[in-house]
N, C-alpha and C. Protein backbone atom coordinates (compact mmCIF):
# COMPACT_ATOMS: atom_id res chain seq x y z
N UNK A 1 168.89 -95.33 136.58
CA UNK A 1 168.05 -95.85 137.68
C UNK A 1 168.29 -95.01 138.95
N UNK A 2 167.16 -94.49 139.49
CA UNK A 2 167.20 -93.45 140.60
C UNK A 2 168.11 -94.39 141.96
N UNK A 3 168.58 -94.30 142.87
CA UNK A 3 168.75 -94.70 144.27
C UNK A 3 168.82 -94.05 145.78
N UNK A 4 167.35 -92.48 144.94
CA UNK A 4 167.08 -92.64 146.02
C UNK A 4 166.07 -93.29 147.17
N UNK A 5 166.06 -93.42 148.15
CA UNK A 5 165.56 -93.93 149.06
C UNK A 5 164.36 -93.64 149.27
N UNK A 6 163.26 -94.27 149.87
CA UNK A 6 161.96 -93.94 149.84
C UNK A 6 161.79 -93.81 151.61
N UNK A 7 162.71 -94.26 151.77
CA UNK A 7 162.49 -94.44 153.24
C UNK A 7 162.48 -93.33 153.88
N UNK A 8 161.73 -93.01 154.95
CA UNK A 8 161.40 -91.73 155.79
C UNK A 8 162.39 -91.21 156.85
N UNK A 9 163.13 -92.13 157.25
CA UNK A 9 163.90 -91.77 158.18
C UNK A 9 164.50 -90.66 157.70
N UNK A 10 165.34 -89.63 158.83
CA UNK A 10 165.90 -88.71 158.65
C UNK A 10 167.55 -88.92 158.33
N UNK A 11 167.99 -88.12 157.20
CA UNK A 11 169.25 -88.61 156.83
C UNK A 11 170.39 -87.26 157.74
N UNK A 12 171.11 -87.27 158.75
CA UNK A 12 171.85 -86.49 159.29
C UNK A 12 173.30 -85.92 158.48
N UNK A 13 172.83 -84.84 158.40
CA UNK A 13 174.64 -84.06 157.43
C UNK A 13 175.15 -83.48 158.54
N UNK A 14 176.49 -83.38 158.24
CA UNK A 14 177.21 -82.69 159.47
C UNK A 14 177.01 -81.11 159.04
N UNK A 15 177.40 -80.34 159.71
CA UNK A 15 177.53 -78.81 160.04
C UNK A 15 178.88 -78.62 158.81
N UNK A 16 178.82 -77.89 158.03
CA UNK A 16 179.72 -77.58 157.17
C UNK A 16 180.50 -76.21 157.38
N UNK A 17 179.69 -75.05 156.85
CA UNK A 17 180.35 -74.08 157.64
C UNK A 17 178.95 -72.92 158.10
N UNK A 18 179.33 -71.80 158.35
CA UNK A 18 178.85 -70.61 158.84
C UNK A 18 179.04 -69.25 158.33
N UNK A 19 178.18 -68.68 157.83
CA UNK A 19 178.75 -67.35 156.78
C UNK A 19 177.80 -65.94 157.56
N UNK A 20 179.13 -64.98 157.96
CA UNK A 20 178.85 -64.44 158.39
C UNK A 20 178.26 -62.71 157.31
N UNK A 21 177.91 -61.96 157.87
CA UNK A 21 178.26 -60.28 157.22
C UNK A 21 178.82 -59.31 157.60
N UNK A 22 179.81 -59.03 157.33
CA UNK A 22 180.69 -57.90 157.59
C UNK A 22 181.14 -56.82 157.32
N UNK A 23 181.59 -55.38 157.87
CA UNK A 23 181.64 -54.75 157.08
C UNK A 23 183.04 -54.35 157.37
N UNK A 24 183.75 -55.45 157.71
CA UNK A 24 185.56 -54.99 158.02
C UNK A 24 186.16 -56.24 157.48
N UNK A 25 185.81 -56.87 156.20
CA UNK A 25 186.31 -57.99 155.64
C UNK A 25 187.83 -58.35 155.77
N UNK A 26 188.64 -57.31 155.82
CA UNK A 26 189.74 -57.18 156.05
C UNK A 26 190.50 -57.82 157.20
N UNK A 27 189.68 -56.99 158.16
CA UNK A 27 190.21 -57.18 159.89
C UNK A 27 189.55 -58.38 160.25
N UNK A 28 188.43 -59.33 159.80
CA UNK A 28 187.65 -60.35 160.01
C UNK A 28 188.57 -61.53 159.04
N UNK A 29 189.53 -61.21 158.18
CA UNK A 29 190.09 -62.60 157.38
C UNK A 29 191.40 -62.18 158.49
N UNK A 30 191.65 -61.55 159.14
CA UNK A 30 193.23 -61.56 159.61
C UNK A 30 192.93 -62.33 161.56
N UNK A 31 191.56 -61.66 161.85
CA UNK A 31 191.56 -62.07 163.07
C UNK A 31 191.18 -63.56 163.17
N UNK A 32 190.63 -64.09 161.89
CA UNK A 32 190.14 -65.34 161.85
C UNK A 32 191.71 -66.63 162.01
N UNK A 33 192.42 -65.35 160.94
CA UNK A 33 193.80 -66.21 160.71
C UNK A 33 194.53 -66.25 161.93
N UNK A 34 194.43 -65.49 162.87
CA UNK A 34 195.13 -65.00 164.04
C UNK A 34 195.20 -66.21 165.21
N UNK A 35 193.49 -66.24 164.96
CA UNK A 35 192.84 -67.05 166.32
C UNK A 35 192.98 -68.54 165.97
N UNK A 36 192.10 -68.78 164.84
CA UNK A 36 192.14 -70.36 164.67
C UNK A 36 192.83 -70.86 163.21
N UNK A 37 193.70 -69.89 162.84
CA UNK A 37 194.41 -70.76 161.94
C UNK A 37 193.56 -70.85 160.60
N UNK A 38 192.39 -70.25 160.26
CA UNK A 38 192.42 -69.25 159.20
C UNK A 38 192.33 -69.28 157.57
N UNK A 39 193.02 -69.83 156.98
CA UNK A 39 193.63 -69.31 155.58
C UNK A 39 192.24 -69.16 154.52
N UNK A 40 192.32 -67.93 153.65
CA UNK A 40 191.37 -67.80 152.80
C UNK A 40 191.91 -68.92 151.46
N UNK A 41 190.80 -69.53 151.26
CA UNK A 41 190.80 -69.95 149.88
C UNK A 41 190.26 -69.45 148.72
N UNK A 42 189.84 -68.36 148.99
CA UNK A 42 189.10 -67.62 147.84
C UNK A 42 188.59 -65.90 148.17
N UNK A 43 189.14 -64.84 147.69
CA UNK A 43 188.74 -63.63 148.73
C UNK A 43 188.78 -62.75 147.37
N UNK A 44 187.18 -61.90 147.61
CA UNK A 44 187.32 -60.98 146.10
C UNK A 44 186.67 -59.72 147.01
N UNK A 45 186.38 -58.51 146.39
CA UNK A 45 186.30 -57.53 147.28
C UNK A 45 184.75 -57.52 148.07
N UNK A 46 183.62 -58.47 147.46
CA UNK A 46 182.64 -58.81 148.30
C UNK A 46 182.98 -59.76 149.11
N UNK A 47 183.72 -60.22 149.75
CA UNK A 47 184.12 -61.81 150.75
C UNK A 47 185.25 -62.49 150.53
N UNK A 48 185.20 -63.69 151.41
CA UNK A 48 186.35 -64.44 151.56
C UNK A 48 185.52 -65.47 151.79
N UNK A 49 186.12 -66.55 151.73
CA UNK A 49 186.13 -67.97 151.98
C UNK A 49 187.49 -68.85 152.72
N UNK A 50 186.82 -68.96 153.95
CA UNK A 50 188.13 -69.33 155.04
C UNK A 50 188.08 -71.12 155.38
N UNK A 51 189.02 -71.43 155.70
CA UNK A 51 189.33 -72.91 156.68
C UNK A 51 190.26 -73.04 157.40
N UNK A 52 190.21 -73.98 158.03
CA UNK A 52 191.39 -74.37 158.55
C UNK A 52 191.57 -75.79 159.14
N UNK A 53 191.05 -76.27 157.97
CA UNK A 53 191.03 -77.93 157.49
C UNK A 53 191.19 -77.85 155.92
N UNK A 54 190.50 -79.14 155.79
CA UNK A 54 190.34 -79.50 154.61
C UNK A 54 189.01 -79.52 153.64
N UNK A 55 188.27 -78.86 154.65
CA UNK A 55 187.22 -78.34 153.50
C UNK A 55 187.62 -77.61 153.21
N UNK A 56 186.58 -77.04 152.02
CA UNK A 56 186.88 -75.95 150.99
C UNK A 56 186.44 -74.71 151.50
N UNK A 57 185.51 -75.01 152.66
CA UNK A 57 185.44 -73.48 153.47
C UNK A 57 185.02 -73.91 154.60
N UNK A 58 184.82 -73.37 155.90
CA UNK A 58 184.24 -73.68 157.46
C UNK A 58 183.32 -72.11 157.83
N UNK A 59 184.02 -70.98 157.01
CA UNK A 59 183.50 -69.61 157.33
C UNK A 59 183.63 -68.79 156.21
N UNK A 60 182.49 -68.50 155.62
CA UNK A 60 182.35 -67.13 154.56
C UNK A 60 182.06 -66.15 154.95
N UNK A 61 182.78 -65.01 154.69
CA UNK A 61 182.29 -63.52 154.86
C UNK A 61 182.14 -62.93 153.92
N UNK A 62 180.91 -62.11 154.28
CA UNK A 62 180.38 -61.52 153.32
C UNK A 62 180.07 -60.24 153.06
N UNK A 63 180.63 -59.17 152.38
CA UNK A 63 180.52 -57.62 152.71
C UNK A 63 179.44 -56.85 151.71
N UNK A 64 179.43 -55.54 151.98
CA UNK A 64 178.32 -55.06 151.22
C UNK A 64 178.34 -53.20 151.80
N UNK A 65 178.53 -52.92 150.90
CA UNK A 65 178.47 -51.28 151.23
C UNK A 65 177.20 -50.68 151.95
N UNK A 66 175.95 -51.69 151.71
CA UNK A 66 174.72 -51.79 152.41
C UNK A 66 174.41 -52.22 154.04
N UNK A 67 175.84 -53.00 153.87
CA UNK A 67 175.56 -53.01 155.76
C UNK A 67 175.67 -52.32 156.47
N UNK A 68 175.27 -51.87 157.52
CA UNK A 68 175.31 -51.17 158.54
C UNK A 68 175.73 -51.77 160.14
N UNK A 69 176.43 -50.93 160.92
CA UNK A 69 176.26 -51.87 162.13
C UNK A 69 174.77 -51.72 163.15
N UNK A 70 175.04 -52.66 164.12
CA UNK A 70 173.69 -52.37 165.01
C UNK A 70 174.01 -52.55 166.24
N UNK A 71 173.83 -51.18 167.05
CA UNK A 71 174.24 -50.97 168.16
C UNK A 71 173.52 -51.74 169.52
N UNK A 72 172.66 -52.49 168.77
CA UNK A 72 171.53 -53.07 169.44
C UNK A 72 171.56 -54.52 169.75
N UNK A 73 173.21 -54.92 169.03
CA UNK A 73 172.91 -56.70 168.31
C UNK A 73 173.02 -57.38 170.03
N UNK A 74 173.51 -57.33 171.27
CA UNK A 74 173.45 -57.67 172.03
C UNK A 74 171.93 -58.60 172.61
N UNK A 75 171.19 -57.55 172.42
CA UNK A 75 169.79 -57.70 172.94
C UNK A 75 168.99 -58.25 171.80
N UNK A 76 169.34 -57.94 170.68
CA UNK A 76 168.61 -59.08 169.23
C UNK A 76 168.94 -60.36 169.45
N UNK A 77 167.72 -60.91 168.58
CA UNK A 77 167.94 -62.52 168.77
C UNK A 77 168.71 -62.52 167.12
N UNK A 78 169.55 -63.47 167.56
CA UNK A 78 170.53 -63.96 166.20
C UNK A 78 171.86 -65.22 166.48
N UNK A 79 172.84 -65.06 165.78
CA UNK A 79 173.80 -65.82 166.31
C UNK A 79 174.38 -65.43 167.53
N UNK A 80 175.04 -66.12 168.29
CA UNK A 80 175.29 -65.61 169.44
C UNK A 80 176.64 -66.06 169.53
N UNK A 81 177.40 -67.55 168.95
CA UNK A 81 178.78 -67.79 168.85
C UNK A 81 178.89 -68.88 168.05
N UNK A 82 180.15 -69.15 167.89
CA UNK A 82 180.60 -70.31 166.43
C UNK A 82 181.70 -71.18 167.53
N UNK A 83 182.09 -72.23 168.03
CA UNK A 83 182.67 -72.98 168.61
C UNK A 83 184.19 -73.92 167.96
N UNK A 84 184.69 -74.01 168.10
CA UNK A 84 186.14 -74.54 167.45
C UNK A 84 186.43 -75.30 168.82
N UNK A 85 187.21 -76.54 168.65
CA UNK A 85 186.93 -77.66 169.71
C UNK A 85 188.75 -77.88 169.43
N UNK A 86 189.71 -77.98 170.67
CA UNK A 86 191.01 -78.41 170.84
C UNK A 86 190.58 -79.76 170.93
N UNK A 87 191.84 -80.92 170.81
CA UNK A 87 191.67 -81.91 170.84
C UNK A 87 192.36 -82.45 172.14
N UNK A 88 192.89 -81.29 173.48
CA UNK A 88 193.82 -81.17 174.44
C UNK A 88 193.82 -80.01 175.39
N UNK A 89 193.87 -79.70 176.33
CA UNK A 89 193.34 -78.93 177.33
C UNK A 89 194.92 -77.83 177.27
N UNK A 90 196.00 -78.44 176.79
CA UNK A 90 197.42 -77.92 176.57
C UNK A 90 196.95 -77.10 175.80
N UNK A 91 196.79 -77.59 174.68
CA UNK A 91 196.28 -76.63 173.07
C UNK A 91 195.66 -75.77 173.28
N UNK A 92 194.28 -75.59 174.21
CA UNK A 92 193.55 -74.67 174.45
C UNK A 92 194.61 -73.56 175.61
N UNK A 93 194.88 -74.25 176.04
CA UNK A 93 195.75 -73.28 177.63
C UNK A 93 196.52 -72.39 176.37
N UNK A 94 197.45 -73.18 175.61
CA UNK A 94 198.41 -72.74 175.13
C UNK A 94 198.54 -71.44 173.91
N UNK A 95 197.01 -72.17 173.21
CA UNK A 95 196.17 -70.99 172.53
C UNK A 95 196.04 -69.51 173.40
N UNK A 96 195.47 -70.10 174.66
CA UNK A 96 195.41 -68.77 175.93
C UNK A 96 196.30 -67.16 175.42
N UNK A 97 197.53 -68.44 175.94
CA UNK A 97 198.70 -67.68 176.48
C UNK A 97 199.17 -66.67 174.72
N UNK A 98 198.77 -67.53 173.72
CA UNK A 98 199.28 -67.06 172.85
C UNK A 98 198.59 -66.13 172.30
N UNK A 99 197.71 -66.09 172.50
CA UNK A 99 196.65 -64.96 171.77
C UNK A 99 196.88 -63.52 173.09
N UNK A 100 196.79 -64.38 174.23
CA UNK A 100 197.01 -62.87 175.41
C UNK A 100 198.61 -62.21 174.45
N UNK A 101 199.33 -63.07 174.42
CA UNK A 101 200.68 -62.11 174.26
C UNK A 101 200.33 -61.12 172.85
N UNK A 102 199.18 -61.22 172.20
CA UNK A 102 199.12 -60.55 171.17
C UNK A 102 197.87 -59.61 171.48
N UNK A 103 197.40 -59.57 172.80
CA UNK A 103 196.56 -58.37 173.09
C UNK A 103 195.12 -58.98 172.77
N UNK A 104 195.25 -60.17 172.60
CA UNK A 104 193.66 -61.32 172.54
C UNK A 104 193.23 -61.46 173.34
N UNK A 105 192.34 -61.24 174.18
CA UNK A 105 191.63 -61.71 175.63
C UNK A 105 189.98 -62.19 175.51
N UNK A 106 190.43 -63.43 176.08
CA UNK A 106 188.74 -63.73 176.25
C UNK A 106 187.98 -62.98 176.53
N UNK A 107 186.18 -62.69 176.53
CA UNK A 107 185.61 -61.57 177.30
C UNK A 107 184.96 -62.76 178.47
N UNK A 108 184.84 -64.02 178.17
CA UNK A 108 184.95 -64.82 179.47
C UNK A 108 185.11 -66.39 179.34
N UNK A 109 185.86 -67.18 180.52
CA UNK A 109 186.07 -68.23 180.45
C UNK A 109 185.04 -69.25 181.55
N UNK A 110 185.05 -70.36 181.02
CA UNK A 110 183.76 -71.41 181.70
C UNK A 110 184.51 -72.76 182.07
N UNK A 111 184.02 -73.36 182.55
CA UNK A 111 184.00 -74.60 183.03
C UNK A 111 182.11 -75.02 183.01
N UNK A 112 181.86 -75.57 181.56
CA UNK A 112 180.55 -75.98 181.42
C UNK A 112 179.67 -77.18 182.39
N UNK A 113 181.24 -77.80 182.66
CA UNK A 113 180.53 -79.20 183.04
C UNK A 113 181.62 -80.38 181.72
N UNK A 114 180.79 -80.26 180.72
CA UNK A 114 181.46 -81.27 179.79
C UNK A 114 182.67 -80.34 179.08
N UNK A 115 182.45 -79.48 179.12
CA UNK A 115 183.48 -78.38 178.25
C UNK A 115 183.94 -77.73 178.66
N UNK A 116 185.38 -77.38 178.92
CA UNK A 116 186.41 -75.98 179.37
C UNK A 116 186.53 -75.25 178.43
N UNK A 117 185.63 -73.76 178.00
CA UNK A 117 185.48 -72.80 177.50
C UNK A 117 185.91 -71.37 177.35
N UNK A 118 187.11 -71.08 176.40
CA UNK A 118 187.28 -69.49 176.54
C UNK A 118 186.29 -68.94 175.44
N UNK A 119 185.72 -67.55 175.80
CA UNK A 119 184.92 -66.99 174.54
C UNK A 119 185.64 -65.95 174.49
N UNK A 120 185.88 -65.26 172.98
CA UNK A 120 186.74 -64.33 172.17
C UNK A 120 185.44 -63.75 171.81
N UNK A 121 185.84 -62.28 171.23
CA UNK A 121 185.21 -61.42 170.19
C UNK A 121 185.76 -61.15 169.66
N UNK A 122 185.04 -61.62 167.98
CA UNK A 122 185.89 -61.24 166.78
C UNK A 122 185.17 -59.59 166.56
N UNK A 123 186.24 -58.76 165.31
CA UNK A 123 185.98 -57.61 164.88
C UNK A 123 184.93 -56.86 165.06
N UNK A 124 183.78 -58.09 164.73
CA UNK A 124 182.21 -57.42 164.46
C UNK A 124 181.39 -57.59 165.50
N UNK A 125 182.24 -58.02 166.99
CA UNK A 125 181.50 -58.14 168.40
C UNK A 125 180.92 -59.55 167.98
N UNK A 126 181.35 -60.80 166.88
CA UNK A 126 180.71 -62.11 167.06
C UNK A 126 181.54 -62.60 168.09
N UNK A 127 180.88 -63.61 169.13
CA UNK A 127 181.08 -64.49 170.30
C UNK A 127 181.58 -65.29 169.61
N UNK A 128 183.26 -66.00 169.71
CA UNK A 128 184.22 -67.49 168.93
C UNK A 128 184.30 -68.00 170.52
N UNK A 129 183.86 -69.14 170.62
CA UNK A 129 183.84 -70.27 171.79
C UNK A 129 184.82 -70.93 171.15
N UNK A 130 186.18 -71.49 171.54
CA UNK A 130 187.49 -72.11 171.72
C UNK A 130 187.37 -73.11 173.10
N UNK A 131 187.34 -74.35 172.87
CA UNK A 131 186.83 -75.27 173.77
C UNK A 131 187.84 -76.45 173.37
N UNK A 132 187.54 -77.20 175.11
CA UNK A 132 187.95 -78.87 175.00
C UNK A 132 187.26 -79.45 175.84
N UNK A 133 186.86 -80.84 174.90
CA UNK A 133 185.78 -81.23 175.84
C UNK A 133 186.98 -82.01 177.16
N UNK A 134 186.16 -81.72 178.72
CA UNK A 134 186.51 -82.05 179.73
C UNK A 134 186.35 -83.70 179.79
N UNK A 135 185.57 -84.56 179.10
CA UNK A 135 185.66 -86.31 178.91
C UNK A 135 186.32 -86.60 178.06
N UNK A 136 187.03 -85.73 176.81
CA UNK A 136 187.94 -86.61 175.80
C UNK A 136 186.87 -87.39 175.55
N UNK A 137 185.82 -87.48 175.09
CA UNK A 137 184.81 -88.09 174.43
C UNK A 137 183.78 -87.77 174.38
N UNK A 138 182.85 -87.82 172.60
CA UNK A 138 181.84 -86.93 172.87
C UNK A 138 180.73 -88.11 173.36
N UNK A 139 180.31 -88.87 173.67
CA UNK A 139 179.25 -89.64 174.42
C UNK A 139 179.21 -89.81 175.81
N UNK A 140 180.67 -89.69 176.54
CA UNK A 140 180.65 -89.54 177.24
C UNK A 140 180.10 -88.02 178.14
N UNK A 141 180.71 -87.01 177.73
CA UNK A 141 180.25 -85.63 177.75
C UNK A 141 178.75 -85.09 177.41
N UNK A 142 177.96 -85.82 176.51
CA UNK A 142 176.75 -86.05 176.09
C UNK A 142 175.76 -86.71 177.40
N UNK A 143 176.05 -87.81 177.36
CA UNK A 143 175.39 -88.57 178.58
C UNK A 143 175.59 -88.02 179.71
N UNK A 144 176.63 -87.27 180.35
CA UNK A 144 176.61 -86.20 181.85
C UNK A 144 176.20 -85.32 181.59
N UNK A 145 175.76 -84.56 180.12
CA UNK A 145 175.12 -83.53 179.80
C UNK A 145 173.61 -83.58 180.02
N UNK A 146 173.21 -85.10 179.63
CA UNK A 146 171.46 -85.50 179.94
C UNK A 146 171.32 -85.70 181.33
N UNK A 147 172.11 -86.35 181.90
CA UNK A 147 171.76 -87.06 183.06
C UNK A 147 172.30 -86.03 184.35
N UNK A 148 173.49 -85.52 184.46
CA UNK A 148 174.15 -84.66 185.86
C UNK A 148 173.20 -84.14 186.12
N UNK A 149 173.10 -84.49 187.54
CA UNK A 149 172.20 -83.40 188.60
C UNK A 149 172.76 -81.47 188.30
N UNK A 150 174.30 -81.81 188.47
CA UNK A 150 175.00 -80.64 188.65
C UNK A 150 174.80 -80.07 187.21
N UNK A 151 174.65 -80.20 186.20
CA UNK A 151 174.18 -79.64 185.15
C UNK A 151 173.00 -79.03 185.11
N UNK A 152 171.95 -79.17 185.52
CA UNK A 152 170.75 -79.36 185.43
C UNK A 152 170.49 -78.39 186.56
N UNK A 153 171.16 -78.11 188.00
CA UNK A 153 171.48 -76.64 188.45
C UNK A 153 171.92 -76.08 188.05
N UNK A 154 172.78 -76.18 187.08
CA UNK A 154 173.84 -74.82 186.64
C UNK A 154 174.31 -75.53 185.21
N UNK A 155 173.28 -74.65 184.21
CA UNK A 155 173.84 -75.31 183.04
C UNK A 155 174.81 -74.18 182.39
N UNK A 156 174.88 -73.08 182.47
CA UNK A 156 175.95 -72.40 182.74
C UNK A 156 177.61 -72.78 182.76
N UNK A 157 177.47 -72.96 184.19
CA UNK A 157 178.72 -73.20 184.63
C UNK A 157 179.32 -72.74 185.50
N UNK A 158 180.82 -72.33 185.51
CA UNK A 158 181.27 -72.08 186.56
C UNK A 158 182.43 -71.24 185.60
N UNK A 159 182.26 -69.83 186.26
CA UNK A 159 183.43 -68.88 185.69
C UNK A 159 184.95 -69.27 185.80
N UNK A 160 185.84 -69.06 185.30
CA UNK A 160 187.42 -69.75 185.62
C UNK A 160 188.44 -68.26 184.79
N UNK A 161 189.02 -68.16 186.05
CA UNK A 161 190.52 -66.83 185.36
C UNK A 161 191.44 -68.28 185.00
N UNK A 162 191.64 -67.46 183.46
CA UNK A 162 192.34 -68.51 183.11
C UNK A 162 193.98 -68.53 183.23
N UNK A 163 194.53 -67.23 183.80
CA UNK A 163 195.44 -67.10 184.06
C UNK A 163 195.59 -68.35 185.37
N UNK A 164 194.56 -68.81 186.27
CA UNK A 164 194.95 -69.59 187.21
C UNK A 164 195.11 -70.85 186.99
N UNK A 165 194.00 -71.44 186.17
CA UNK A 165 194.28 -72.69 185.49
C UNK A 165 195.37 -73.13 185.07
N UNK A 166 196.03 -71.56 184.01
CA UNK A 166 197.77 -72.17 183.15
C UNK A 166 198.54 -72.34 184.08
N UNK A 167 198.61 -71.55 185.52
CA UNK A 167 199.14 -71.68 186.38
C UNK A 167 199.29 -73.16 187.21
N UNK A 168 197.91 -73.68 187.33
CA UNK A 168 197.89 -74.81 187.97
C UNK A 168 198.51 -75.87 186.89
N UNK A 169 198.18 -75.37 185.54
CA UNK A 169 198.76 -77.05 184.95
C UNK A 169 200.23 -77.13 184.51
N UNK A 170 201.06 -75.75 185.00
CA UNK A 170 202.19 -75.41 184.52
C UNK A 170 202.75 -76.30 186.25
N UNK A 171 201.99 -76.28 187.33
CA UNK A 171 202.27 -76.76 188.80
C UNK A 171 202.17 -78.07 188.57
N UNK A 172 201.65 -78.90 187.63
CA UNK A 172 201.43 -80.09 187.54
C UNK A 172 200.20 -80.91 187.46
N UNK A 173 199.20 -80.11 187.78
CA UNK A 173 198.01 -80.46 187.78
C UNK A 173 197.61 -81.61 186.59
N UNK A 174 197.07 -82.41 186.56
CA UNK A 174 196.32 -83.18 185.57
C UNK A 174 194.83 -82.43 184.45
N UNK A 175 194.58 -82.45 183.54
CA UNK A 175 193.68 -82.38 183.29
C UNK A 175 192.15 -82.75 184.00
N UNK A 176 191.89 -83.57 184.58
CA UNK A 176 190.89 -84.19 185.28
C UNK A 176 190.75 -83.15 186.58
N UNK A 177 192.08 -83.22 186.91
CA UNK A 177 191.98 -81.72 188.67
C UNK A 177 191.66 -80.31 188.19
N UNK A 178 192.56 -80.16 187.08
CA UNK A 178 191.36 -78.61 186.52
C UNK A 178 190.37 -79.08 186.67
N UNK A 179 189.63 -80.07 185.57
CA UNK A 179 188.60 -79.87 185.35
C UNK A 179 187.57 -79.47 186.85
N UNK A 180 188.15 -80.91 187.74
CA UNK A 180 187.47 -80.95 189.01
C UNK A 180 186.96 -79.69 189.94
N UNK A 181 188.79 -78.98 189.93
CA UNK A 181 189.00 -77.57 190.55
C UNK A 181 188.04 -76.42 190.07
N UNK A 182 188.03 -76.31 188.62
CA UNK A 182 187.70 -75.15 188.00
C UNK A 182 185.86 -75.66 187.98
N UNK A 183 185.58 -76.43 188.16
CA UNK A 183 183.94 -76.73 188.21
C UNK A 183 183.69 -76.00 190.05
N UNK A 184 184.33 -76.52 190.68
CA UNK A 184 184.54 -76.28 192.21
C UNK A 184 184.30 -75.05 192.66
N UNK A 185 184.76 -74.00 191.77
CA UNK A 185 184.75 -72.60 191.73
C UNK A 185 186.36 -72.12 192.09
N UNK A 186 187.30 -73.38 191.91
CA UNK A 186 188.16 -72.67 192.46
C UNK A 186 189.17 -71.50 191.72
N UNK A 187 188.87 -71.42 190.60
CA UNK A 187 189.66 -70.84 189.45
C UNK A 187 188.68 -69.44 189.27
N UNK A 188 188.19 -69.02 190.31
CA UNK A 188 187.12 -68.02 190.12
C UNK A 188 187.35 -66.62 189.82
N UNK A 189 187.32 -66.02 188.64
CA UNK A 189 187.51 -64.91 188.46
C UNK A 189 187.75 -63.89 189.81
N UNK A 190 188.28 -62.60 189.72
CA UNK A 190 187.51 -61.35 190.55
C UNK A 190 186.78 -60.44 190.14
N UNK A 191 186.61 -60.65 188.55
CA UNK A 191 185.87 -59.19 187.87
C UNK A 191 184.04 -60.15 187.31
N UNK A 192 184.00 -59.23 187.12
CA UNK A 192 182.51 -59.41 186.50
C UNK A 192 182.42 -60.48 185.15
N UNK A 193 181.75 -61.35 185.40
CA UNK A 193 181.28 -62.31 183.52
C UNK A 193 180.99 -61.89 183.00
N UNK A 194 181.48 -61.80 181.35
CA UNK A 194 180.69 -61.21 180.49
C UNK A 194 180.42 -62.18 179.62
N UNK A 195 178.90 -62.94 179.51
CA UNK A 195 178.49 -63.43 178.73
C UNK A 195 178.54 -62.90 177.33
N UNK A 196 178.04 -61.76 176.97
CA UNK A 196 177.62 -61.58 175.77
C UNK A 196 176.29 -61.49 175.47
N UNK A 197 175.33 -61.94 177.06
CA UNK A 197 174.14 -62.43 177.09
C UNK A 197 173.23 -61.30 178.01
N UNK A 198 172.26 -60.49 177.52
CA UNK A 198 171.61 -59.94 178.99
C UNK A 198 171.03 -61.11 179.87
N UNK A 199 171.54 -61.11 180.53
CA UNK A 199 171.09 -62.10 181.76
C UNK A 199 171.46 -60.99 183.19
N UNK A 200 170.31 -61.28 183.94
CA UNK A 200 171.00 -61.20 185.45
C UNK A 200 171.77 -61.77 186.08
N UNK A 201 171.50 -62.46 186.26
CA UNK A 201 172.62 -63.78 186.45
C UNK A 201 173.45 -64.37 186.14
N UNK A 202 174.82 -64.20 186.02
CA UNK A 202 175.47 -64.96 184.46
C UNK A 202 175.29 -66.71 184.88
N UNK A 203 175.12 -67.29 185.75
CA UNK A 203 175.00 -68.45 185.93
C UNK A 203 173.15 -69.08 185.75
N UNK A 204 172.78 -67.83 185.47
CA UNK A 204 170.99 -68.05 184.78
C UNK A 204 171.01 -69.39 183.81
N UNK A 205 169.82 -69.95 183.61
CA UNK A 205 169.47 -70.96 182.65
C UNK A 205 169.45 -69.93 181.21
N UNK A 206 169.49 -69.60 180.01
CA UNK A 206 169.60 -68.74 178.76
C UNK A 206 168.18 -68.57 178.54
């Protein structure tokens, strides 16, 4: 006896994983392992199959003697970044510090509004967003996402050196006063944003 449903409504699956193409399979399973913890569950000389949970994969790569790179991918429309979410503003700081001591550097950090954002480039120039949401809740962060005035000028954000932030929360700061501070502009870089994005503006609408 069948059970499925006749009913129309839409049935929602979560996001499982993301499979990329590469042509440095190698340097793409080590930087994966580097950054977010990584481990292949399955790797033959066309790909790998990565997590770093308990699924059976979150990221496949996929190689091919046929790929080529493209000096162009900036300005193409395609993926643009893959997001990994701390559950703690420590974890993310602390991630920071640990990836700088290994020659890891963001190419830029945000203060979204709902999200405190570093973005990485992996091997193949893909954009990895490493985030915590700034409400510790996603409905909450959702609903100031629909409704903030201040969003809605600047959905962007607000640039943040994150060297100043670790600084402030190593001074005592709370989570909530970053957040406050680094929306404020006070955590403000001195060098240039690099989205990843041609924009004029890095604080442009996308």
């Amino acid at each position: 006896m069948s059970h499925i449903s006749e009913d129309t409504a839409i049935i929602r699956p979560t996001l499982h994983h993301i499979n990329l193409k590469t042509t440095r399979l190698q340097e793409m399973i080590e930087w994966y392992g580097t950054v977010v913890g990584m481990k292949s569950n399955y790797h033959f000389p066309g790909g790998a199959w990565l997590t770093n949970d308990e699924a059976n994969h979150r990221l496949a790569l996929l190689t091919s003697p046929q790929l080529s790179e493209n000096p162009n991918k900036l300005i193409h429309t395609g993926l643009h970044h893959s997001a990994f979410e701390y559950t703690s503003i420590d974890d993310l700081l602390h991630t920071y510090t640990r990836l700088k001591g290994l020659g890891i550097e963001p190419h830029a950090c945000l203060d979204h509004g709902m999200t405190t954002s570093f973005y990485y480039e992996d091997p193949d120039g893909n954009s990895v967003e490493l985030q915590v949401d700034n409400f510790g809740n996603w409905q909450e962060s959702s609903e100031w996402m629909r409704t903030a005035p201040q969003f809605a000028a600047n959905p962007i954000g607000m640039p943040i050196d994150a060297d100043q932030m670790v600084a402030a929360r190593q001074a005592g700061a709370s989570f909530a006063e970053l957040h406050q501070r680094a929306y404020a502009g006070e955590f403000k870089p001195s060098g240039p944003l690099d989205l990843h994005v041609p924009l004029g503006d890095p604080r442009s609408p996308l």
